[in-house]
C-alpha atoms as a PDB file:
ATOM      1  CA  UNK A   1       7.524  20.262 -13.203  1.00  0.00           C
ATOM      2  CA  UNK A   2       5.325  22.233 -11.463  1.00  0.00           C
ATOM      3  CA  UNK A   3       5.157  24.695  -8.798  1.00  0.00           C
ATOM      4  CA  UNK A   4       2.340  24.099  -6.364  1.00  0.00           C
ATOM      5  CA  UNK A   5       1.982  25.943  -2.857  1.00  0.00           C
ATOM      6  CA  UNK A   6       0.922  23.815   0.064  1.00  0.00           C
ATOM      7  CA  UNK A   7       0.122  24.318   3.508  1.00  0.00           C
ATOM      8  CA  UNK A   8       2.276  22.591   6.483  1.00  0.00           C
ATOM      9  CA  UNK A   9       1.675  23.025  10.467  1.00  0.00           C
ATOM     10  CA  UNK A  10       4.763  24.201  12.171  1.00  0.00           C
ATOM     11  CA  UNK A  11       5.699  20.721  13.775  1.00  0.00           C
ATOM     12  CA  UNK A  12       5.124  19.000  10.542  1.00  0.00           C
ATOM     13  CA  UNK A  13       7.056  21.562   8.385  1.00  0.00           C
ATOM     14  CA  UNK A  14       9.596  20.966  11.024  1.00  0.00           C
ATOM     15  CA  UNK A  15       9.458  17.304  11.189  1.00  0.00           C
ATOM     16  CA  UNK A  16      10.097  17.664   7.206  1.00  0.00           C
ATOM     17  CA  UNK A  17      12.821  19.884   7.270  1.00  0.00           C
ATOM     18  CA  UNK A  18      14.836  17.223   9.649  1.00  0.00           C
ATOM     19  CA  UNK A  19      13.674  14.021   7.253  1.00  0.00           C
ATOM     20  CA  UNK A  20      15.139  15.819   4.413  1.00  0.00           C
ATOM     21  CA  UNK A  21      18.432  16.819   6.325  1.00  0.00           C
ATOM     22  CA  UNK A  22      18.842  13.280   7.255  1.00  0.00           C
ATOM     23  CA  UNK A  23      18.202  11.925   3.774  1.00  0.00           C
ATOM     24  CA  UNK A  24      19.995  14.916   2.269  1.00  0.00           C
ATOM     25  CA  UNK A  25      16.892  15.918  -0.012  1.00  0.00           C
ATOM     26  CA  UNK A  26      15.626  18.659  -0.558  1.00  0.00           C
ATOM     27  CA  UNK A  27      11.979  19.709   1.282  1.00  0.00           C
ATOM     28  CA  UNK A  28      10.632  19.494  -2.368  1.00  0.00           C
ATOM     29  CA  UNK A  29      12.094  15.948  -3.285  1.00  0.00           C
ATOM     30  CA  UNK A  30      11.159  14.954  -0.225  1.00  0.00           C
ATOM     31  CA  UNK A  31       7.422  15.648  -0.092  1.00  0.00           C
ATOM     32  CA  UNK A  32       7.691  14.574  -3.691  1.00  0.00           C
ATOM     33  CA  UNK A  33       8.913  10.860  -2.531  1.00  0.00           C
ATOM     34  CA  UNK A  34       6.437  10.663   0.001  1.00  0.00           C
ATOM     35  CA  UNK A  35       2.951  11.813  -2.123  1.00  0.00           C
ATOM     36  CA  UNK A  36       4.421   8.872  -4.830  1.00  0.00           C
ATOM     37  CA  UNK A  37       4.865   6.239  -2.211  1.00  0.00           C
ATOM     38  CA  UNK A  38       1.162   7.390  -0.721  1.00  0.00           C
ATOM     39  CA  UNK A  39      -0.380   7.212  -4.297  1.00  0.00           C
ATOM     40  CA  UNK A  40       1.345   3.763  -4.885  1.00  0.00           C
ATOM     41  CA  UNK A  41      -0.592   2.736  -1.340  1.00  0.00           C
ATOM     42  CA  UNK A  42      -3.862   4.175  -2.434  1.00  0.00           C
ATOM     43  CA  UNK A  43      -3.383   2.045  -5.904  1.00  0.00           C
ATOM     44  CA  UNK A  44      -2.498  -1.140  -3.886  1.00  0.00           C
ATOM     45  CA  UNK A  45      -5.552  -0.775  -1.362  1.00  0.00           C
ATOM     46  CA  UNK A  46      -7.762  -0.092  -4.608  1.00  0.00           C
ATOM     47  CA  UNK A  47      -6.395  -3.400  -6.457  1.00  0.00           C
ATOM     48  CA  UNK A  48      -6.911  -5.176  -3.461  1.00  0.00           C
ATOM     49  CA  UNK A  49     -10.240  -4.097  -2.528  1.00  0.00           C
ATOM     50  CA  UNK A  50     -11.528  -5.266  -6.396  1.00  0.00           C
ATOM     51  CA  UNK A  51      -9.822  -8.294  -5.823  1.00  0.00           C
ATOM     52  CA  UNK A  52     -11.146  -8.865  -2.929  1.00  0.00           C
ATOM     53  CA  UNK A  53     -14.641  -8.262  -4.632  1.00  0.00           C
ATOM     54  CA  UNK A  54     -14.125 -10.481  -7.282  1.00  0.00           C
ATOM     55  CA  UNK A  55     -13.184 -13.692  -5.151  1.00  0.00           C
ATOM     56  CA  UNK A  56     -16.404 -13.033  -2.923  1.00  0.00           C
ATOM     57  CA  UNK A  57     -18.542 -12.860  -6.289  1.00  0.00           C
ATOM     58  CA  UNK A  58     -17.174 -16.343  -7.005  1.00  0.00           C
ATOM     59  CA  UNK A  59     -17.527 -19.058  -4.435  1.00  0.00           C
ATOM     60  CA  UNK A  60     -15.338 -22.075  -5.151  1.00  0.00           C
ATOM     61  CA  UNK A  61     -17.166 -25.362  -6.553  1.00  0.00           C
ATOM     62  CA  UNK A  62     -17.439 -28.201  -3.858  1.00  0.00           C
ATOM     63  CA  UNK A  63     -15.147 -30.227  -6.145  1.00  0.00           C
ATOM     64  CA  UNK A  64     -12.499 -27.548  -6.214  1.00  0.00           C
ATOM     65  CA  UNK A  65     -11.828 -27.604  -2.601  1.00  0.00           C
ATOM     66  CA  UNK A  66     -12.169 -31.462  -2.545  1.00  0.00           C
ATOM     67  CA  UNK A  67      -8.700 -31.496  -4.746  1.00  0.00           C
ATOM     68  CA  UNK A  68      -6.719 -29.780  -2.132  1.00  0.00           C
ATOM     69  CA  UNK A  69      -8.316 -31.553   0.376  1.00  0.00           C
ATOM     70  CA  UNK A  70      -6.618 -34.824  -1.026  1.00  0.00           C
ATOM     71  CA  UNK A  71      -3.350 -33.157  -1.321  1.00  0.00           C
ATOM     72  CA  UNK A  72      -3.000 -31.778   2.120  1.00  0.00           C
ATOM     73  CA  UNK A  73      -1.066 -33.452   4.643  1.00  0.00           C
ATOM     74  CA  UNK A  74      -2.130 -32.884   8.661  1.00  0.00           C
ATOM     75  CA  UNK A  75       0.418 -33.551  11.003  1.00  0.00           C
ATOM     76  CA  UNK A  76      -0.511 -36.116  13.656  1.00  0.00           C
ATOM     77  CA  UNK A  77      -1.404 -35.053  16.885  1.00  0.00           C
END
């Protein structure tokens, strides 16, 4: 592991030192918890943004949507 020094406002630092009280962590391992479960957002939003790309590259063929179409069931009003 590293050592790395960071800067923290007084009502954050604060905020941190009670979180890691109440989860009985230390400040370290839990700063450490929280930039991993922030990177793992970051990857998600990034996946989902390419996805996202990729499906609006590819329109679906008329045909495609016709087979669901056939399969779905509306209730009656």
């Amino acid at each position: 592991m590293e050592t790395v020094q960071i800067v923290l406002d007084k009502t954050l630092l604060h905020a941190t030192d009670r979180a890691a009280l109440r989860m009985k962590r230390s400040r370290s391992a839990l700063v450490r918890e929280a930039l991993r479960a922030h990177l793992r957002r970051l990857e998600t939003a990034t996946q989902e943004a390419r996805d996202r790309q990729g499906y609006l590259g590819r329109l679906p063929a008329q045909e495609e949507s016709e087979l669901w179409e056939a399969e779905a069931a509306w209730p009656a009003e």
